[in-house]
Protein backbone atom coordinates (compact mmCIF):
# COMPACT_ATOMS: atom_id res chain seq x y z
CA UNK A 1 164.02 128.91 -126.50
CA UNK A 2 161.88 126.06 -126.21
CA UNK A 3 163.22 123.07 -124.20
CA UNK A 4 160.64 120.16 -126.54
CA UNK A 5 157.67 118.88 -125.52
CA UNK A 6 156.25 121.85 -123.98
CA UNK A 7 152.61 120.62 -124.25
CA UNK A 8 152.96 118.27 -121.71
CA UNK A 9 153.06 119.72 -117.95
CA UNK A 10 155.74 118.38 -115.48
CA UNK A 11 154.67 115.85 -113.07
CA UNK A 12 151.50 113.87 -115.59
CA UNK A 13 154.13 110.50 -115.79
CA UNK A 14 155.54 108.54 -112.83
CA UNK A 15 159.67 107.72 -113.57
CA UNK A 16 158.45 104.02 -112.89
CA UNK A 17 157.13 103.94 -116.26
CA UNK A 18 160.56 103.79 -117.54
CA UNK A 19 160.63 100.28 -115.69
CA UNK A 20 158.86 98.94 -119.00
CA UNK A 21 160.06 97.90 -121.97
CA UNK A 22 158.68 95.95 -124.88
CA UNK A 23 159.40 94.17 -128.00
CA UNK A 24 159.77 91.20 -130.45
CA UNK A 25 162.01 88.75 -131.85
CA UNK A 26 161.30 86.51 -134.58
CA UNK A 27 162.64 83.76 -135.89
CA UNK A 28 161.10 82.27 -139.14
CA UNK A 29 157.61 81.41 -138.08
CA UNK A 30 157.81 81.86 -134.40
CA UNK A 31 157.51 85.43 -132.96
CA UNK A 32 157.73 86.32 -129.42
CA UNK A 33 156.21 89.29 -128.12
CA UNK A 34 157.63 90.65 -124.83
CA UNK A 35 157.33 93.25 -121.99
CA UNK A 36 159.61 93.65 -119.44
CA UNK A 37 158.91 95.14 -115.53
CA UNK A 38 162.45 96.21 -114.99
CA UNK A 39 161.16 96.90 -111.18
CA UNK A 40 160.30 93.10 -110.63
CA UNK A 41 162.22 91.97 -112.56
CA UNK A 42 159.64 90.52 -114.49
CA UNK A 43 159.03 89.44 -118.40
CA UNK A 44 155.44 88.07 -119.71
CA UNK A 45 155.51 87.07 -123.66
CA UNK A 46 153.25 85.41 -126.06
CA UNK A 47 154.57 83.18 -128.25
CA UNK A 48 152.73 82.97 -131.89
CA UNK A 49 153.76 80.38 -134.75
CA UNK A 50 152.91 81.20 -138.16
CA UNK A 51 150.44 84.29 -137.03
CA UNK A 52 148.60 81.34 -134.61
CA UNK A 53 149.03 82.20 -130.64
CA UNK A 54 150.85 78.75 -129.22
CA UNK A 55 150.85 80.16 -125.92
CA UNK A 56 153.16 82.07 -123.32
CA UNK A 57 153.74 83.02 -119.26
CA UNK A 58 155.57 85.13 -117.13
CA UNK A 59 158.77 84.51 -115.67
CA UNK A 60 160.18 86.36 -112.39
CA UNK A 61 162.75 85.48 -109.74
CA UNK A 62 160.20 83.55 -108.08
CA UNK A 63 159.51 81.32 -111.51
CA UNK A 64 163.16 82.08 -113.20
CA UNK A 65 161.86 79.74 -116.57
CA UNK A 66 159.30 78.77 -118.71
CA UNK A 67 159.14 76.33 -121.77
CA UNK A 68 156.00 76.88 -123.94
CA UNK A 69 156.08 74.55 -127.32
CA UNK A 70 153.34 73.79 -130.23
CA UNK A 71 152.64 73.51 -134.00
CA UNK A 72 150.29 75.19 -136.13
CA UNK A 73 149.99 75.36 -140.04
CA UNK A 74 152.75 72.57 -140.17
CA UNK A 75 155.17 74.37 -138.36
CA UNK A 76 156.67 73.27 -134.46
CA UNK A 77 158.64 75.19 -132.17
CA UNK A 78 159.28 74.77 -128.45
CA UNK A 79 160.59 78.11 -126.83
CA UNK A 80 162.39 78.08 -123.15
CA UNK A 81 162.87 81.72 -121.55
CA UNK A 82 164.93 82.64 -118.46
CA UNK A 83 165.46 85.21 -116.17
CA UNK A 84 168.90 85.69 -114.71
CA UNK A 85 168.88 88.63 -112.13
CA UNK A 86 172.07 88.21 -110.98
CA UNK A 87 173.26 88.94 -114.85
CA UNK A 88 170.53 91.22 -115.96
CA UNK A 89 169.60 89.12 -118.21
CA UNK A 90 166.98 86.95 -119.73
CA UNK A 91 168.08 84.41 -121.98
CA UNK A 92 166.19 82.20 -124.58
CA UNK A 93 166.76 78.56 -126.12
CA UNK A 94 164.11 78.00 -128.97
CA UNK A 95 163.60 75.06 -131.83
CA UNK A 96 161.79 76.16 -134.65
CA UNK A 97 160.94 73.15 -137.42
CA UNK A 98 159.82 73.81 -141.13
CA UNK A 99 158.31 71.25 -142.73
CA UNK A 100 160.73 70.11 -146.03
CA UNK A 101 163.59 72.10 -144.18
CA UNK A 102 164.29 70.50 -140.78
CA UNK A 103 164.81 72.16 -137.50
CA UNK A 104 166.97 75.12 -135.93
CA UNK A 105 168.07 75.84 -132.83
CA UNK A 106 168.48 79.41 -131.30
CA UNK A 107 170.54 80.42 -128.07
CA UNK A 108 171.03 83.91 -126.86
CA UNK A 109 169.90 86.71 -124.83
CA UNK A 110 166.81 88.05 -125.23
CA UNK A 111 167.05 91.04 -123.35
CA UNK A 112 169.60 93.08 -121.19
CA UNK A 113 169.65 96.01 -118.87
């Protein structure tokens, strides 16, 4: 009886690299890309508008928010991400504006554990 994954011997992985997790979420033109450091914890994204790279950071107990904002292609968003330890959370508040269309605003959770 096999038990799966038999090719790979016992011991090659450290637990700790369960501590990571990545991801998107997008929201019309704006994507953000994001890994997480459960061990920290600790999230660094990029933000990218319309396929263009606006910019990003890391955010950690010691730096608990960041705001990163720009336009590209006729397109403007302004993204703030937070993370909340004590609720094992990070949270987001993001404005995304289409030209002809206006602008939206997003509130939420970005990630839980």
């Amino acid at each position: 009886m096999t038990t799966g994954l038999d090719h790979i011997q016992d011991g090659q992985i450290h637990e700790s690299a369960f501590n990571f997790v990545s991801s998107t979420l997008t929201l019309g033109p704006l994507t953000i890309t994001y890994t997480v450091d459960l061990s920290i914890p600790q999230v660094t994204f990029i933000l990218t508008l319309a396929g263009i790279n606006i910019g990003g950071g890391t955010i950690n107990p010691q730096h608990p928010c960041v705001t990163v904002g720009g336009g590209a292609a006729g397109f403007k968003a302004e993204a703030t991400l937070c993370v909340v330890p004590a609720n094992k959370q990070v949270t987001y508040n993001i404005q995304v504006c289409v030209p002809f269309l206006g602008c939206k605003t997003y509130q939420g959770v970005l990630f839980s554990w």
